[in-house]
Protein backbone atom coordinates (compact mmCIF):
# COMPACT_ATOMS: atom_id res chain seq x y z
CA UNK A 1 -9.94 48.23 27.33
CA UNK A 2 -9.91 45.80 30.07
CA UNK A 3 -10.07 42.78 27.45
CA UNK A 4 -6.90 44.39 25.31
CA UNK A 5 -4.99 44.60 28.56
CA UNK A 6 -5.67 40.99 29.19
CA UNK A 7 -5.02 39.55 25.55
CA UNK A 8 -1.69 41.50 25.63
CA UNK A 9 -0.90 39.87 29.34
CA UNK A 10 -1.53 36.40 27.72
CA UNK A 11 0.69 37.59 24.06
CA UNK A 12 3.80 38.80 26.58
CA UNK A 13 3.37 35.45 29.42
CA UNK A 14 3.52 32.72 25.73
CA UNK A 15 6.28 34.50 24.30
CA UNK A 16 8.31 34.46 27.14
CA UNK A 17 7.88 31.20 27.78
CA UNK A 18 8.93 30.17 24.71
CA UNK A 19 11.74 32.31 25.16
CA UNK A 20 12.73 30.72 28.14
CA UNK A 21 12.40 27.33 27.12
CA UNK A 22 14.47 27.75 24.18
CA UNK A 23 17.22 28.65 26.10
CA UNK A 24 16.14 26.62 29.25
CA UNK A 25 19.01 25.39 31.45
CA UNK A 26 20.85 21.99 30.22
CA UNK A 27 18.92 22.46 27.20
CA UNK A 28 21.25 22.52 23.71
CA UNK A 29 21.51 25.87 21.94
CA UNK A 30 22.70 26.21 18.45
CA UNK A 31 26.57 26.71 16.93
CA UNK A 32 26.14 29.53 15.00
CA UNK A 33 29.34 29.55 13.25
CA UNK A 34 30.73 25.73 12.79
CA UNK A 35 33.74 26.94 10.84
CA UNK A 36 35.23 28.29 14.56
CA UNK A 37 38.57 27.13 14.96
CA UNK A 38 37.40 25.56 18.30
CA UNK A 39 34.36 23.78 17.27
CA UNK A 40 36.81 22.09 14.38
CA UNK A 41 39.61 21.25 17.33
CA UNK A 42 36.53 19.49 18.32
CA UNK A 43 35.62 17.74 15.81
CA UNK A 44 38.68 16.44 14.99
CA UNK A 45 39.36 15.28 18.46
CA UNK A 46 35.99 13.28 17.94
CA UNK A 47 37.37 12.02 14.92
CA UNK A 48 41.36 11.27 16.42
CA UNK A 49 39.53 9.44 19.92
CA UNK A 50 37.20 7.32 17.71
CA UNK A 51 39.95 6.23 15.19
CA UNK A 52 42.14 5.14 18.72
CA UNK A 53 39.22 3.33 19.65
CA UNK A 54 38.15 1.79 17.05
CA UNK A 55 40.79 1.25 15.07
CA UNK A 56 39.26 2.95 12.44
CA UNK A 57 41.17 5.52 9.85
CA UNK A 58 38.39 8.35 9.15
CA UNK A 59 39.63 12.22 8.42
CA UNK A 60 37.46 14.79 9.46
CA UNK A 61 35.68 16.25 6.08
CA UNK A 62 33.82 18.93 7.53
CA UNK A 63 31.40 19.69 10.90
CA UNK A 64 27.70 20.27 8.89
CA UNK A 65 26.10 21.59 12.39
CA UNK A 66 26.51 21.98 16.01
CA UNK A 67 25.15 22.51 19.02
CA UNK A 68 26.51 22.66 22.77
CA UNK A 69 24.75 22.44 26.15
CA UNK A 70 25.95 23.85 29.38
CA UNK A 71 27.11 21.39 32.12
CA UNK A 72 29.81 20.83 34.05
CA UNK A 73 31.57 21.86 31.10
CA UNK A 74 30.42 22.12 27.62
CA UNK A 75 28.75 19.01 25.69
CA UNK A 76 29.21 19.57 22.07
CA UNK A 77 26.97 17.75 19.65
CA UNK A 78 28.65 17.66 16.40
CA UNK A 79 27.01 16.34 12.74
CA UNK A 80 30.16 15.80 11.01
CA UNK A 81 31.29 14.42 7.58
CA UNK A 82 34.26 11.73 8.20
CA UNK A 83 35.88 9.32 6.05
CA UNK A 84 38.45 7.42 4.29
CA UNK A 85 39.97 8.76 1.01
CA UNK A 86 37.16 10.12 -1.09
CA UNK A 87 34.34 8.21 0.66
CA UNK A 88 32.68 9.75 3.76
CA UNK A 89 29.91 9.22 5.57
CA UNK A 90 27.65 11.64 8.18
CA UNK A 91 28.36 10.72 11.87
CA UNK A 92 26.86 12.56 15.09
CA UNK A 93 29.72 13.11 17.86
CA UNK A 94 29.30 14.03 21.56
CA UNK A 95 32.47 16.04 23.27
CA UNK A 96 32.18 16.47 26.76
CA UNK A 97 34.87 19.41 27.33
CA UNK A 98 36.10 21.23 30.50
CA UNK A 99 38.14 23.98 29.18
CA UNK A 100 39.62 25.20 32.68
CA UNK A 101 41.19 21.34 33.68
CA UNK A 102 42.21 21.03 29.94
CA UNK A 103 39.65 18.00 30.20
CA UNK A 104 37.78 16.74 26.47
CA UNK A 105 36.10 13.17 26.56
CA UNK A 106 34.39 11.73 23.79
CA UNK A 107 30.80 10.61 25.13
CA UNK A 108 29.70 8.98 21.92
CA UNK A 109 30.34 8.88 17.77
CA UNK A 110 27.43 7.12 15.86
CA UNK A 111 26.97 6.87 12.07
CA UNK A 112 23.97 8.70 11.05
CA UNK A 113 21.12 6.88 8.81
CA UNK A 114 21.49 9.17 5.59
């Protein structure tokens, strides 16, 4: 009986660790639903600041995942298909947002290696 106890002890302390350190502070947590009209007002900002930038001339295609992480503020990490006309490539783009100053900064926007 003693040896059951224990075994479930060790089953409940792994699982929540895991638990916690899936969701662990400053860690990045899943977008479950990329289509939100927010996470594309992201996106597109990516897209707008990088064109300014760069001079470049991409449209925003479509976000293919996201995640965000808690800070002072929200960090979005985007995997986005941009591009000109009908060619489009896969870039990664970082949004650092602060919703209550009306405050967005693009951190970085890198091609992705397909």
């Amino acid at each position: 009986m003693k040896l059951q106890t224990l075994i479930l002890l060790i089953v409940f302390l792994i699982a929540s660790a895991a638990a916690r350190k899936q969701h662990a502070a400053g860690g990045y947590n899943t977008i479950t639903n990329i289509n939100d009209p927010h996470v594309i007002e992201i996106a597109n900002f990516a897209v707008t600041q990088y064109n300014k930038q760069s001079g470049a001339k991409l449209k925003l295609k479509k976000v293919i995942k996201g995640e965000y992480q808690v800070v002072a503020g929200i960090n979005y990490r985007l995997t986005l298909s941009a591009g000109e006309g009908s060619v489009s490539e896969i870039y990664e783009a970082v949004v650092w947002e602060k919703s209550w100053l009306h405050f967005r900064n693009l951190t970085s926007f890198k091609p992705l290696d397909a």
